[in-house]
ModelCIF file with pLDDT and N, C-alpha, C, O atoms, coordinates in Angstrom:
data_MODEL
#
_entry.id   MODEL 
#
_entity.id                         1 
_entity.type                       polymer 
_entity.pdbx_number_of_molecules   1 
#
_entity_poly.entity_id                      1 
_entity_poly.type                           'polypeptide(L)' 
_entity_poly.nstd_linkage                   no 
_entity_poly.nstd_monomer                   no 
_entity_poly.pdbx_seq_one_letter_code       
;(UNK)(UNK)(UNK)(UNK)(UNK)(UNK)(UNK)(UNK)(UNK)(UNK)(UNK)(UNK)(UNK)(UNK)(UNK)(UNK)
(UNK)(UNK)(UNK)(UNK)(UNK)(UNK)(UNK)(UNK)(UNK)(UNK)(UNK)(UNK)(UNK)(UNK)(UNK)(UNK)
(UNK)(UNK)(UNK)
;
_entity_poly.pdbx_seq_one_letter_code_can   XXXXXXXXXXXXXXXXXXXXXXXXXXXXXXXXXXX 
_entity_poly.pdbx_strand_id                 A 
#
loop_
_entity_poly_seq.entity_id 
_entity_poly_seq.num 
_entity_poly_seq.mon_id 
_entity_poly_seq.hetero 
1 1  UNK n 
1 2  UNK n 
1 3  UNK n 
1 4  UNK n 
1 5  UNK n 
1 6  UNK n 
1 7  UNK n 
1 8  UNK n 
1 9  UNK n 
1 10 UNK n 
1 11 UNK n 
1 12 UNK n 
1 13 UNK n 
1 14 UNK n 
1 15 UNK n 
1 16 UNK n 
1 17 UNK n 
1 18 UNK n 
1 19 UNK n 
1 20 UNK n 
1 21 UNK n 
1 22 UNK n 
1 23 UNK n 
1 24 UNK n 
1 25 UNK n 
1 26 UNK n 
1 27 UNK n 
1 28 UNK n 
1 29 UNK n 
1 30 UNK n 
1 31 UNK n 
1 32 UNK n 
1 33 UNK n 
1 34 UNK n 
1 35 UNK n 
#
_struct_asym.id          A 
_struct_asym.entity_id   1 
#
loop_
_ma_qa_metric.id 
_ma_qa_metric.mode 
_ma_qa_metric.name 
_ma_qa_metric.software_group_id 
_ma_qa_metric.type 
1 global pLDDT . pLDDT 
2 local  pLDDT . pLDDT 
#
_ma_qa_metric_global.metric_id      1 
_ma_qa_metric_global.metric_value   91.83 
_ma_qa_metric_global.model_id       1 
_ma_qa_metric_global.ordinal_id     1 
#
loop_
_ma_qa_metric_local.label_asym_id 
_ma_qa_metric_local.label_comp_id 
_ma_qa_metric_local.label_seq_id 
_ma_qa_metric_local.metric_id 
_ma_qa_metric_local.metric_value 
_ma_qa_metric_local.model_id 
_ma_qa_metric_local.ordinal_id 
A UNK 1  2 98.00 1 1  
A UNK 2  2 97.00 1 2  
A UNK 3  2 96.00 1 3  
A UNK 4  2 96.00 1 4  
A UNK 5  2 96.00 1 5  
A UNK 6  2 95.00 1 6  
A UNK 7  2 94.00 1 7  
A UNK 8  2 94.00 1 8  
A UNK 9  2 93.00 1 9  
A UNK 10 2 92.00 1 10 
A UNK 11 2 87.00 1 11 
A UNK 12 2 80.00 1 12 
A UNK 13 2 83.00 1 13 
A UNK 14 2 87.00 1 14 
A UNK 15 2 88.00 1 15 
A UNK 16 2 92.00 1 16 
A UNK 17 2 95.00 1 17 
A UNK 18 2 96.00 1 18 
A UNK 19 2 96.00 1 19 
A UNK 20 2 94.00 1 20 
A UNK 21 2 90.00 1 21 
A UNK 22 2 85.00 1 22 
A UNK 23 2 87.00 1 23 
A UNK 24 2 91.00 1 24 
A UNK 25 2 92.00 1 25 
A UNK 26 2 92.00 1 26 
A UNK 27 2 93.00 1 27 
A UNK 28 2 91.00 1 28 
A UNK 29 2 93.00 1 29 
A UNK 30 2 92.00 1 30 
A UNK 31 2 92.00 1 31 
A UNK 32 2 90.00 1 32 
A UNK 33 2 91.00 1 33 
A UNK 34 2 92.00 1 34 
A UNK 35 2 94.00 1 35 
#
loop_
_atom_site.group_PDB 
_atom_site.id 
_atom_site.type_symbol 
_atom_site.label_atom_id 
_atom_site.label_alt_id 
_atom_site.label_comp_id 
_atom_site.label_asym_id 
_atom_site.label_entity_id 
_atom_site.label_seq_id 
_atom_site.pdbx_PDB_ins_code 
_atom_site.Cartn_x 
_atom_site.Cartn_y 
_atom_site.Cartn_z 
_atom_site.occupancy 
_atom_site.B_iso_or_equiv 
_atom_site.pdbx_formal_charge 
_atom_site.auth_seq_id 
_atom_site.auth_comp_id 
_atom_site.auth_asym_id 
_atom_site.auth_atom_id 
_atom_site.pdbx_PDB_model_num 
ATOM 1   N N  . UNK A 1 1  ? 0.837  -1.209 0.000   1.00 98.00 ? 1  UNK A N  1 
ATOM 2   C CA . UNK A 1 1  ? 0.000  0.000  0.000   1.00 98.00 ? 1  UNK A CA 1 
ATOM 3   C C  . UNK A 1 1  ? 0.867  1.253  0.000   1.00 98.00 ? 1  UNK A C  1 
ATOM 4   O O  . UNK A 1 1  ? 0.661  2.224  -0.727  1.00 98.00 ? 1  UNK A O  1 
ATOM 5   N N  . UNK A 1 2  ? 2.095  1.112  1.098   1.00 97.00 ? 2  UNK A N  1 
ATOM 6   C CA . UNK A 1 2  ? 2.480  2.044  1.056   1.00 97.00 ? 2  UNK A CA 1 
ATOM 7   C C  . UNK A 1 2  ? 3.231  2.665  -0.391  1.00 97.00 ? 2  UNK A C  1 
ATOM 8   O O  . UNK A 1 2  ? 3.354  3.823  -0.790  1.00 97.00 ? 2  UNK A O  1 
ATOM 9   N N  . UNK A 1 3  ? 3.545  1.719  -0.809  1.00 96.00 ? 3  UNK A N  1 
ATOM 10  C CA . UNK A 1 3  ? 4.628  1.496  -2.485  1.00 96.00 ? 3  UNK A CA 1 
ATOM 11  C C  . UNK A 1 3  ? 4.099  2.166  -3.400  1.00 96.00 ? 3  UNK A C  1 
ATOM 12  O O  . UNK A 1 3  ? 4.615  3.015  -4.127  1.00 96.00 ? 3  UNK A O  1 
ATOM 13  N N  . UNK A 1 4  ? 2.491  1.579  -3.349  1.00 96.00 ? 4  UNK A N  1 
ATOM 14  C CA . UNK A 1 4  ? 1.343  1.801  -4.376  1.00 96.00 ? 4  UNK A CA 1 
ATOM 15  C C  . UNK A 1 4  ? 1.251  2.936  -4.215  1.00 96.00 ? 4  UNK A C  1 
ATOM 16  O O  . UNK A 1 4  ? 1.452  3.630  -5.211  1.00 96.00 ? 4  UNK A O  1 
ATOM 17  N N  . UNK A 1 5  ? 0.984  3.483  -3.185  1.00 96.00 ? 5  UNK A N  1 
ATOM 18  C CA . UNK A 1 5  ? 0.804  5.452  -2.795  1.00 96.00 ? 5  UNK A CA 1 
ATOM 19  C C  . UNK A 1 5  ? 1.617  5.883  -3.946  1.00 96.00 ? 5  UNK A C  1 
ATOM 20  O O  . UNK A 1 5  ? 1.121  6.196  -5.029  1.00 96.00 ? 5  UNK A O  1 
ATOM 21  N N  . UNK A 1 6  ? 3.059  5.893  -3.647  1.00 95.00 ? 6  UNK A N  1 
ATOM 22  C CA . UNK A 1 6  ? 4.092  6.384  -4.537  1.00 95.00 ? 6  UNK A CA 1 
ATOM 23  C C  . UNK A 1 6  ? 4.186  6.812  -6.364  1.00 95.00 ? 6  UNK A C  1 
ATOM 24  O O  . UNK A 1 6  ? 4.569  7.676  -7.152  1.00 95.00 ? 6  UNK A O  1 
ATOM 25  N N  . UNK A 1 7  ? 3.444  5.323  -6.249  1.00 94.00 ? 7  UNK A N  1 
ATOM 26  C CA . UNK A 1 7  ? 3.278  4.807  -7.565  1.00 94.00 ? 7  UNK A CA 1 
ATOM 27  C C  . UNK A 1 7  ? 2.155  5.555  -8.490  1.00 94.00 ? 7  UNK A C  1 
ATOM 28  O O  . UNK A 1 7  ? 2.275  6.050  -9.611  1.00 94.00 ? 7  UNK A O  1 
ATOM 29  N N  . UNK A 1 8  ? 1.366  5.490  -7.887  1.00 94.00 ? 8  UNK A N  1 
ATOM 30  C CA . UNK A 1 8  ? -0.048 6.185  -7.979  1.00 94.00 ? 8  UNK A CA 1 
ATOM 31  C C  . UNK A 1 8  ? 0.061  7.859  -8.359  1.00 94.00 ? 8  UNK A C  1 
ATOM 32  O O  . UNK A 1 8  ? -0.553 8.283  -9.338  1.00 94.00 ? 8  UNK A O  1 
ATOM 33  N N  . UNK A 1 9  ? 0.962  8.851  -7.433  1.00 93.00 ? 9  UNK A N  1 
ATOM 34  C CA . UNK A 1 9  ? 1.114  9.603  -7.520  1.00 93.00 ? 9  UNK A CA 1 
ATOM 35  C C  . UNK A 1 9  ? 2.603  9.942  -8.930  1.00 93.00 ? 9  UNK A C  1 
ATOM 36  O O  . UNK A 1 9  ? 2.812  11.036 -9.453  1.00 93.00 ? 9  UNK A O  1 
ATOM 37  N N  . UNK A 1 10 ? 3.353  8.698  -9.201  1.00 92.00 ? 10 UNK A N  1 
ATOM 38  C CA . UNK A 1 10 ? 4.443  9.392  -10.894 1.00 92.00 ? 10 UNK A CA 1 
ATOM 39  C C  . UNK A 1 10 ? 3.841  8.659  -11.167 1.00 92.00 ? 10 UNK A C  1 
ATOM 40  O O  . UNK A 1 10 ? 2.791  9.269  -11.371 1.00 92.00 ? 10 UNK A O  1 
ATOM 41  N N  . UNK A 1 11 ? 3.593  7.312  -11.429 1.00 87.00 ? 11 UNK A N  1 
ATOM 42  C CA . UNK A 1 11 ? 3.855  6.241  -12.636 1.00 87.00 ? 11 UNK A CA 1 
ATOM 43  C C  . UNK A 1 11 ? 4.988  5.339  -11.822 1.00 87.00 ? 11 UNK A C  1 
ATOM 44  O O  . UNK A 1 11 ? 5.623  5.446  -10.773 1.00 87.00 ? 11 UNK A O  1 
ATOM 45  N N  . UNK A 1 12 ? 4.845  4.146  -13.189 1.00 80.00 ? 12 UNK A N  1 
ATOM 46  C CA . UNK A 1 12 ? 5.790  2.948  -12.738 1.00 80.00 ? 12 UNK A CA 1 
ATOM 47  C C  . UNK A 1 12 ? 7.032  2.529  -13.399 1.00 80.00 ? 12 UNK A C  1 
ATOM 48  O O  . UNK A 1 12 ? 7.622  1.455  -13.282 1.00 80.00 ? 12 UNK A O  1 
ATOM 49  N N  . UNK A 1 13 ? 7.420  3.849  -14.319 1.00 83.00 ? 13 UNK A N  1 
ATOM 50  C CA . UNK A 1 13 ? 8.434  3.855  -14.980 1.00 83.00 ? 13 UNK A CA 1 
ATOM 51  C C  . UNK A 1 13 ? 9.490  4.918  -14.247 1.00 83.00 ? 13 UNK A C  1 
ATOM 52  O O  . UNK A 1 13 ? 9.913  5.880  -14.887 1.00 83.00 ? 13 UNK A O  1 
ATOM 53  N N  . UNK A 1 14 ? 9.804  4.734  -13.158 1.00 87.00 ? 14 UNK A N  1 
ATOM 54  C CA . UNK A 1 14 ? 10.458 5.537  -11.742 1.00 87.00 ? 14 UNK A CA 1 
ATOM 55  C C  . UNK A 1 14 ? 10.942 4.773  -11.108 1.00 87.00 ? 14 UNK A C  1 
ATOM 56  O O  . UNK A 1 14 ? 10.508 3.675  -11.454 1.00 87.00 ? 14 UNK A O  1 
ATOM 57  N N  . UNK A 1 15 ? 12.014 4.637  -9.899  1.00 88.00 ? 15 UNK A N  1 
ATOM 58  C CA . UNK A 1 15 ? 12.161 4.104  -9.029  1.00 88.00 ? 15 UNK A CA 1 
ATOM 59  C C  . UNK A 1 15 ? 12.146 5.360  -7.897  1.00 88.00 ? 15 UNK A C  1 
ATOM 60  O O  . UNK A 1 15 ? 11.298 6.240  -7.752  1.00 88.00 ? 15 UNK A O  1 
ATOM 61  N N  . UNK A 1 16 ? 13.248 5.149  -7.240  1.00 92.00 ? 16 UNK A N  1 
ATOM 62  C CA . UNK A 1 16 ? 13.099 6.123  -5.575  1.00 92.00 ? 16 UNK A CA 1 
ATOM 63  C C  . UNK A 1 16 ? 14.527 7.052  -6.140  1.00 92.00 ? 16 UNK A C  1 
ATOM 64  O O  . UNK A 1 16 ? 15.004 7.105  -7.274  1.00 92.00 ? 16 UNK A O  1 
ATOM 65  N N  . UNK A 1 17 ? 14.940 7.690  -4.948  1.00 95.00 ? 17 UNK A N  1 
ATOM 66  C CA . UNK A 1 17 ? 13.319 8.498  -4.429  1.00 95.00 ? 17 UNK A CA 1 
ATOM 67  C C  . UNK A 1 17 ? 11.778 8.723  -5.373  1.00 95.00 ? 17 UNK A C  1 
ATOM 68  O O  . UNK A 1 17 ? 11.440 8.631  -6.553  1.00 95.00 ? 17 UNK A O  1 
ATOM 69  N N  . UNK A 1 18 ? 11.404 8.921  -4.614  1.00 96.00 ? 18 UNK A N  1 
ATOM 70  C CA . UNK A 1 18 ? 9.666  10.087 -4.690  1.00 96.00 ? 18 UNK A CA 1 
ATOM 71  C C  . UNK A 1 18 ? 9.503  10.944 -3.734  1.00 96.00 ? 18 UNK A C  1 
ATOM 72  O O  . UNK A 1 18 ? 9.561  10.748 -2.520  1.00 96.00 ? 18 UNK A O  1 
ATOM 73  N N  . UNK A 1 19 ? 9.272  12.026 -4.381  1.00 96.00 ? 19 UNK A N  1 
ATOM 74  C CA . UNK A 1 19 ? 8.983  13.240 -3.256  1.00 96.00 ? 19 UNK A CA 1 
ATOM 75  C C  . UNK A 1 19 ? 7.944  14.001 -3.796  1.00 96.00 ? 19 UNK A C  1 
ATOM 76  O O  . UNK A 1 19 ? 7.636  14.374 -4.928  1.00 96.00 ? 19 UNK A O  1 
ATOM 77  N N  . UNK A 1 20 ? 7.353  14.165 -2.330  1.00 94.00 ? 20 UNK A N  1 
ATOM 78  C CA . UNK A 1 20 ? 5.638  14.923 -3.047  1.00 94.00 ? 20 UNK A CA 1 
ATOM 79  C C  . UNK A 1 20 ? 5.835  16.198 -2.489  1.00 94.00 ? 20 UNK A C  1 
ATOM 80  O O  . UNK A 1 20 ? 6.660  16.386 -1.595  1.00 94.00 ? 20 UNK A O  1 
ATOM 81  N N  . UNK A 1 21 ? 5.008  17.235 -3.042  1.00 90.00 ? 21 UNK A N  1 
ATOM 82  C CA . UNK A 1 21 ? 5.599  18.421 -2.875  1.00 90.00 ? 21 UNK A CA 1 
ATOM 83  C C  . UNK A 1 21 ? 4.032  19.100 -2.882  1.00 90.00 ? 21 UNK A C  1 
ATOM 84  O O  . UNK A 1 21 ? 3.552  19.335 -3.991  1.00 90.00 ? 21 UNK A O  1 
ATOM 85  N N  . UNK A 1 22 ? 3.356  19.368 -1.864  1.00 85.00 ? 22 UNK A N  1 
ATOM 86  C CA . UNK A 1 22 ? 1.933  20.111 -1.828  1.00 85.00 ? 22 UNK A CA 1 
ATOM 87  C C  . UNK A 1 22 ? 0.978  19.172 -3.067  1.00 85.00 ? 22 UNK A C  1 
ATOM 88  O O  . UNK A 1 22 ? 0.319  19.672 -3.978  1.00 85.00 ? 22 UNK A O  1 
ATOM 89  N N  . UNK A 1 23 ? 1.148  17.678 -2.761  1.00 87.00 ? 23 UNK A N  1 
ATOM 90  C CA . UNK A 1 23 ? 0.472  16.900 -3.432  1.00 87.00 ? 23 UNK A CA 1 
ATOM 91  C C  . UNK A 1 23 ? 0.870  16.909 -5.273  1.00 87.00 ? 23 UNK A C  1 
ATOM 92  O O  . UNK A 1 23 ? 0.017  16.878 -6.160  1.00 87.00 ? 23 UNK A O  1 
ATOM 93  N N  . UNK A 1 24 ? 2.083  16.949 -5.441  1.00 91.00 ? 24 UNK A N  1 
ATOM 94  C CA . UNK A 1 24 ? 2.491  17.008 -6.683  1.00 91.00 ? 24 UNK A CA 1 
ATOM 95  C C  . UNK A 1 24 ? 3.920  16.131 -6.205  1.00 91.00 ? 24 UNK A C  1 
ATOM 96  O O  . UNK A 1 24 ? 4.697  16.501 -5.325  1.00 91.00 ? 24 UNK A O  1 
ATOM 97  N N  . UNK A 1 25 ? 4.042  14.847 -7.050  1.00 92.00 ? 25 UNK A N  1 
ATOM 98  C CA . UNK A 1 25 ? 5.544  14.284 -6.772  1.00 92.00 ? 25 UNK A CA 1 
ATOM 99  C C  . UNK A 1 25 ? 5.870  13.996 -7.979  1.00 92.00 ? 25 UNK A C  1 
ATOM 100 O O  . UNK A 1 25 ? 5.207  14.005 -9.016  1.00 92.00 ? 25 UNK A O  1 
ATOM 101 N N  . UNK A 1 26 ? 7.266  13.663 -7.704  1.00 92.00 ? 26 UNK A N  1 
ATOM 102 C CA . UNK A 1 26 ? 8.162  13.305 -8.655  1.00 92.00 ? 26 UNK A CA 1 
ATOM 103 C C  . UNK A 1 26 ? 8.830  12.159 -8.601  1.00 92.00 ? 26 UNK A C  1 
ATOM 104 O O  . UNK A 1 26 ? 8.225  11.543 -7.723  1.00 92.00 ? 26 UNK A O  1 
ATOM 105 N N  . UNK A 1 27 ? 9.825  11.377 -9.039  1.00 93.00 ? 27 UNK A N  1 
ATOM 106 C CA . UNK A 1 27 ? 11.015 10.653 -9.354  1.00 93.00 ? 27 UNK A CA 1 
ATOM 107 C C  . UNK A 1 27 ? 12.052 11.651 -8.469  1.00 93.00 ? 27 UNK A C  1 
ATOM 108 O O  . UNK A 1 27 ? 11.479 12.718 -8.690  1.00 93.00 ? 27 UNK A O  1 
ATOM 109 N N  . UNK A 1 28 ? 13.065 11.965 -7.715  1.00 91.00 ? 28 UNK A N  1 
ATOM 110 C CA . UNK A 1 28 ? 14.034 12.717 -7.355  1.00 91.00 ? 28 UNK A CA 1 
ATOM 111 C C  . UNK A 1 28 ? 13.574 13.348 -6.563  1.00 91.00 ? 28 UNK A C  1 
ATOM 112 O O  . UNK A 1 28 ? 12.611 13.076 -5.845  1.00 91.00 ? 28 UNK A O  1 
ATOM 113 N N  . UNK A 1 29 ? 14.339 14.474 -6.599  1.00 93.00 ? 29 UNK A N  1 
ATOM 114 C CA . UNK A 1 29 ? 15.623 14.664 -7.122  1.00 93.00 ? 29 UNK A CA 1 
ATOM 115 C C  . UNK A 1 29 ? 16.940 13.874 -7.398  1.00 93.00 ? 29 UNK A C  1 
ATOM 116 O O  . UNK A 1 29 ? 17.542 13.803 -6.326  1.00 93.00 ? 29 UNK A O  1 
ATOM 117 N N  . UNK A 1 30 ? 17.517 13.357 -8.222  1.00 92.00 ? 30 UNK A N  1 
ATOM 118 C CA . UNK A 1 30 ? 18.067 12.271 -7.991  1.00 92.00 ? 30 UNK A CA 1 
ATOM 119 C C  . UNK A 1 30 ? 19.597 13.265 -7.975  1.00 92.00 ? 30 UNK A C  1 
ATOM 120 O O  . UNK A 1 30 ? 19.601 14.050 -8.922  1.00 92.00 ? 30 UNK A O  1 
ATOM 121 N N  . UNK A 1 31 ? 20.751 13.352 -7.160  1.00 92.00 ? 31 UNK A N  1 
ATOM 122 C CA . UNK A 1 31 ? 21.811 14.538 -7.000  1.00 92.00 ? 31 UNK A CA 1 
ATOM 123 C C  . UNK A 1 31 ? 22.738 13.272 -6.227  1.00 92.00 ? 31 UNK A C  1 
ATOM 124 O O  . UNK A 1 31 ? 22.305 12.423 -5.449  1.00 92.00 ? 31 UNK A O  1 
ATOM 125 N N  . UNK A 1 32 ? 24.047 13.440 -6.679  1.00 90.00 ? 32 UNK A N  1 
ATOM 126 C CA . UNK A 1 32 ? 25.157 13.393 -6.278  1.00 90.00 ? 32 UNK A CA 1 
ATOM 127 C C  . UNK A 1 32 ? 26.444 14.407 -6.429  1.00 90.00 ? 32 UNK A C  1 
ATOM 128 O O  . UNK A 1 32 ? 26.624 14.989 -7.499  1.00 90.00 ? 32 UNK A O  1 
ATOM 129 N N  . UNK A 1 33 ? 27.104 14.546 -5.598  1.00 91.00 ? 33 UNK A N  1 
ATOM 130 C CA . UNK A 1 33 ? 26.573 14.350 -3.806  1.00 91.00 ? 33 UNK A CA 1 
ATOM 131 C C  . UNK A 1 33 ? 25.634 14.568 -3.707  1.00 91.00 ? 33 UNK A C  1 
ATOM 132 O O  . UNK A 1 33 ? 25.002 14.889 -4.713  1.00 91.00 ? 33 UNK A O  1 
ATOM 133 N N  . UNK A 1 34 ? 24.829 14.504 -2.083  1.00 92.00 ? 34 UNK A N  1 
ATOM 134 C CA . UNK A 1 34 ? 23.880 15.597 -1.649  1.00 92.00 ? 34 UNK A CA 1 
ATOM 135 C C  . UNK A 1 34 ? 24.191 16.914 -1.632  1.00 92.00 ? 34 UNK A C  1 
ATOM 136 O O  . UNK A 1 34 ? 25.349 17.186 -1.316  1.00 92.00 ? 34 UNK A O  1 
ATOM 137 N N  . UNK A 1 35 ? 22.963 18.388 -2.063  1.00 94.00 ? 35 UNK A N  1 
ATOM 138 C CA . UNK A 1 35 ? 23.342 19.531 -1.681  1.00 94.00 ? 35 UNK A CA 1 
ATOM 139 C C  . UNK A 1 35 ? 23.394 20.146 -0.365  1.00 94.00 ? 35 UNK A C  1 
ATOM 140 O O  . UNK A 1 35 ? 23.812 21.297 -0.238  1.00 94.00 ? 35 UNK A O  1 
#
């Protein structure tokens, strides 16, 4: 369920991160290093 949330909100052509942002997410930021 919890996975599916994720999923639900990009698609299944993503992996992780996901970050939702005032109910809008993404794939990423994906950054190396961290900023």
């Amino acid at each position: 369920a919890s996975h599916q949330e994720a999923i639900d909100l990009v698609g299944d052509d993503v992996g992780t991160p996901v970050v939702s942002v005032d109910g809008v997410a993404f794939f990423g930021p994906v950054v190396s290093p961290a900023p």
